[in-house]
Protein backbone atom coordinates (compact mmCIF):
# COMPACT_ATOMS: atom_id res chain seq x y z
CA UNK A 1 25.04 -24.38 -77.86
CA UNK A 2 21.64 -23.53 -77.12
CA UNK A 3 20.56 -26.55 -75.41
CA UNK A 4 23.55 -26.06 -73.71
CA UNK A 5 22.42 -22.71 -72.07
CA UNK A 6 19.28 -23.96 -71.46
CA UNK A 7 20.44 -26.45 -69.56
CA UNK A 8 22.71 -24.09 -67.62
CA UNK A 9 19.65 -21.68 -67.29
CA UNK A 10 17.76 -24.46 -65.90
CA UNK A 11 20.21 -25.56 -63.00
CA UNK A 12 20.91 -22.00 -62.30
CA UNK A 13 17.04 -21.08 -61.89
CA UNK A 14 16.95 -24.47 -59.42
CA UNK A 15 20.34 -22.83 -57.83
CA UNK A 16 18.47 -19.43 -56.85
CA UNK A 17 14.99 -21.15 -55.82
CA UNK A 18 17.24 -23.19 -53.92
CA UNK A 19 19.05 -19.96 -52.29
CA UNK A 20 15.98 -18.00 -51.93
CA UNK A 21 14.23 -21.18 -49.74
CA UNK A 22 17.65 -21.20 -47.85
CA UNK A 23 16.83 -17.78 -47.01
CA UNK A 24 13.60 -17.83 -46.47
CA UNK A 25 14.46 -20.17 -43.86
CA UNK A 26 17.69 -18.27 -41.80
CA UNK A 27 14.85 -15.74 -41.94
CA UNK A 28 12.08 -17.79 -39.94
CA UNK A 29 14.79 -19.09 -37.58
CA UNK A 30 15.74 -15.37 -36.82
CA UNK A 31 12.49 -14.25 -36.57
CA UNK A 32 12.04 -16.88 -33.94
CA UNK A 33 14.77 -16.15 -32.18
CA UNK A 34 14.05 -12.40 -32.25
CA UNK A 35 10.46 -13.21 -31.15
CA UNK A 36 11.99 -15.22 -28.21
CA UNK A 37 13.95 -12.60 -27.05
CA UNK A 38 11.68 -9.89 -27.16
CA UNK A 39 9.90 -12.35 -24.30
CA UNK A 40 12.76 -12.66 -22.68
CA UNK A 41 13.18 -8.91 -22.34
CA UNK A 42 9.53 -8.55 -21.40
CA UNK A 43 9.88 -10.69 -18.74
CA UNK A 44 12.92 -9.00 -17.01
CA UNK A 45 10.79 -5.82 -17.41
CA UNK A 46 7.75 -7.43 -15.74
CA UNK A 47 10.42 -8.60 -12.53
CA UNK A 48 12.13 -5.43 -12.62
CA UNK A 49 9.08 -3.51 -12.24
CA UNK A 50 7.64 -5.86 -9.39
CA UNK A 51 11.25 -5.66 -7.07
CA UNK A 52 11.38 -1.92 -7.81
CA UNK A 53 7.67 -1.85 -5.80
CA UNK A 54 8.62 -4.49 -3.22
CA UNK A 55 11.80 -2.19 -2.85
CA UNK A 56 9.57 0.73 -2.63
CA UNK A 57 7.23 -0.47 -0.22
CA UNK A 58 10.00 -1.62 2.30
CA UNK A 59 12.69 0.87 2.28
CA UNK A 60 10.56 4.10 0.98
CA UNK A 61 9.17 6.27 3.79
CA UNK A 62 5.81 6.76 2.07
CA UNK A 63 4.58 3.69 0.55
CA UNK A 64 4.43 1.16 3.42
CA UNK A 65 3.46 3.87 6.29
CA UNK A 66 0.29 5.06 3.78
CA UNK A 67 -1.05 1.03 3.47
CA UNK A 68 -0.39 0.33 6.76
CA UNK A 69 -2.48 3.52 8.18
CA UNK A 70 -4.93 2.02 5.65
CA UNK A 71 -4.36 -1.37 7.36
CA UNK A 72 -3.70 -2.98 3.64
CA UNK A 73 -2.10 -6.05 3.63
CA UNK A 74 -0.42 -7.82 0.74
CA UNK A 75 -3.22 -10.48 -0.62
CA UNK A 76 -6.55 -8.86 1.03
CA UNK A 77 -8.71 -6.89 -0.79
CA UNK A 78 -8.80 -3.20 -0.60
CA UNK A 79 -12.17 -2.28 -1.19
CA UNK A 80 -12.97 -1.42 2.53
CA UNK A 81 -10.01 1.12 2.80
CA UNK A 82 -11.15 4.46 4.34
CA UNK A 83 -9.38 7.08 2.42
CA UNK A 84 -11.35 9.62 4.61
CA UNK A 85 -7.91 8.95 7.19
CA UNK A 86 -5.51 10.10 4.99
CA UNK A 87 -4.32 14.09 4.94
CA UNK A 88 -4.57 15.96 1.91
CA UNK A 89 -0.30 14.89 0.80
CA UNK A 90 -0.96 11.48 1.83
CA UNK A 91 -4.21 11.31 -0.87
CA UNK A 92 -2.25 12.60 -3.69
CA UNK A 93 0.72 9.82 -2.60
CA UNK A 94 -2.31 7.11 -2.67
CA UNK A 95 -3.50 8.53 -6.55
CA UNK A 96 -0.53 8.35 -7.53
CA UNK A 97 0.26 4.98 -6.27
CA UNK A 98 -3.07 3.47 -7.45
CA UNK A 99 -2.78 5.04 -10.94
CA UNK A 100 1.15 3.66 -11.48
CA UNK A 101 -0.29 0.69 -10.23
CA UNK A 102 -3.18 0.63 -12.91
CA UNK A 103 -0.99 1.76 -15.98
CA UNK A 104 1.48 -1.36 -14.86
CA UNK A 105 -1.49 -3.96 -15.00
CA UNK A 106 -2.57 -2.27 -18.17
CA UNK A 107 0.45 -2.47 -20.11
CA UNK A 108 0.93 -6.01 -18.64
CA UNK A 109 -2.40 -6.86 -19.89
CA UNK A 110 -1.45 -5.20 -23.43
CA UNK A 111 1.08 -7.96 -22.96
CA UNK A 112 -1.26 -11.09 -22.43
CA UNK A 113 -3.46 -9.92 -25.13
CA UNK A 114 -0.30 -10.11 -27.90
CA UNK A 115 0.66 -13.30 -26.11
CA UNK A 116 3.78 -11.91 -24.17
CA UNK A 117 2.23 -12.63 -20.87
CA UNK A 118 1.16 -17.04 -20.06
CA UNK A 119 -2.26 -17.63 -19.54
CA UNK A 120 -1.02 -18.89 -15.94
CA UNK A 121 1.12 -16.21 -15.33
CA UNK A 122 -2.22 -13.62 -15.99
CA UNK A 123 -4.71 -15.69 -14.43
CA UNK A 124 -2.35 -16.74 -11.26
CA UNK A 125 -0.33 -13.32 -10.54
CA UNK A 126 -2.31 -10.93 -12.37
CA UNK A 127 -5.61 -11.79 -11.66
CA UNK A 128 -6.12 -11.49 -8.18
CA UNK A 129 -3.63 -8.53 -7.83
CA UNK A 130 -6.47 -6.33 -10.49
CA UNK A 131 -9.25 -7.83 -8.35
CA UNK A 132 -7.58 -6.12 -5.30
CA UNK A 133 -6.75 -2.61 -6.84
CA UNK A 134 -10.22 -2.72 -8.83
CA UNK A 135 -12.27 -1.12 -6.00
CA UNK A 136 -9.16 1.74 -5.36
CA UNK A 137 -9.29 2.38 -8.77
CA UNK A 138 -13.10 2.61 -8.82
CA UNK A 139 -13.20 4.93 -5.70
CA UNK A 140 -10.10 7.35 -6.82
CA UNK A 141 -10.36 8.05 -10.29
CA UNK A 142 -13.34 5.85 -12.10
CA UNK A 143 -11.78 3.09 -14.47
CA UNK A 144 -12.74 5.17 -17.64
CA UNK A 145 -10.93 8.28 -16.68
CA UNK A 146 -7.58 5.68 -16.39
CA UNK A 147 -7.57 4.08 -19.54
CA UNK A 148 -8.04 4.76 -23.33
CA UNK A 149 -7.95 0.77 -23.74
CA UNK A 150 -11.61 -0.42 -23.70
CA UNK A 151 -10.52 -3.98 -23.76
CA UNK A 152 -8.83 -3.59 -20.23
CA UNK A 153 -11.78 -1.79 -18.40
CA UNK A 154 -13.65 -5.12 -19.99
CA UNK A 155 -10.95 -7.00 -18.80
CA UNK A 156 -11.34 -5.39 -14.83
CA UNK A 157 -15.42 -5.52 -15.24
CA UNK A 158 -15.25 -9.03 -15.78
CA UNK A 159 -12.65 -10.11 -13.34
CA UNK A 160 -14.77 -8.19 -10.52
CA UNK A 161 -17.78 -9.87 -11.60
CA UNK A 162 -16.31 -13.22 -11.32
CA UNK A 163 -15.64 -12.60 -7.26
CA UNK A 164 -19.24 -11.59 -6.69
C-alpha cells in the first residue's frame, strides 16, 4: 500500500509541476498581451493629442493668429521669433502654448525611454519637432524651471547640440 501512495504521490507532484508550468505560461502570454495593449493605448494617446493641436491651430481663434503674427511656420525653426510683438494676453497665450507643448514632448519622451515610443518614431517625429520648440522654451521659461526630469533637459541639450 505504501508503494502504492508513493507512486500516486509521485504522479500527482509531476501533475501540479505540470499545472503550475501551464500557468506560468497563460501568465507570460497575458502579460504580453497586456504589454501590447498598453502600446496600443499609448499610441492612440500620442494621435489624439497631435489632431487635438492640429484642430487647435486651425479652427481656434488664438493659436494660428499668435504663430502667424510670429510668422512661424510648421517645420522652421523658431528661434528667431520676436516675442517683443506680442501684447501682454497674447504672451501669456504663447507660455502657455510653449509649456503644454514641452510637458507633451516630455511625457512622450518618458515614453521612448520605457520603450513605448520606436526609435524611428522619436528620432523622425520627435526629434526635429524638440529642436524647433528648444529655443521658445529657452527664451520663455529656461528648460530647468519646466522639468523635474533631468534626463529630458539632457535629452533637449543634446539634440540642440547636434544642429550646431
Amino acid at each position: 500500500m505504501a508503494k502504492n501512495t508513493s507512486k500516486l504521490d509521485r504522479w500527482l507532484t509531476v501533475g501540479t509541476n505540470l499545472s503550475v508550468l501551464v500557468g506560468i505560461g497563460l501568465l507570460l502570454v497575458e502579460i504580453n498581451q497586456n504589454n501590447e495593449l498598453v502600446r496600443i493605448q499609448i499610441e492612440q494617446a500620442r494621435s489624439d493629442t497631435y489632431v487635438a493641436w492640429q484642430r487647435e491651430v486651425a479652427s481656434g481663434d488664438h493659436v494660428a493668429p499668435l504663430m502667424a503674427k510670429l510668422g512661424v511656420h510648421d517645420g522652421e525653426l523658431f528661434d528667431e521669433m520676436a516675442f517683443e510683438q506680442l501684447d501682454p494676453v497674447e504672451m501669456e497665450r504663447m507660455r502657455a502654448i510653449a509649456s503644454a507643448r514641452f510637458y507633451d514632448y516630455e511625457t512622450l519622451y518618458a515614453q521612448y525611454e520605457r520603450g513605448f515610443v520606436s526609435e524611428e518614431y522619436w528620432n523622425d517625429r520627435i526629434v526635429p519637432a524638440v529642436r524647433n520648440w528648444a529655443p521658445i522654451w529657452a527664451k520663455l521659461f529656461g528648460l530647468d524651471e519646466l522639468s523635474s526630469r533631468r534626463s529630458f533637459i539632457d535629452e533637449i541639450e543634446n539634440i540642440t547640440a547636434e544642429q550646431d
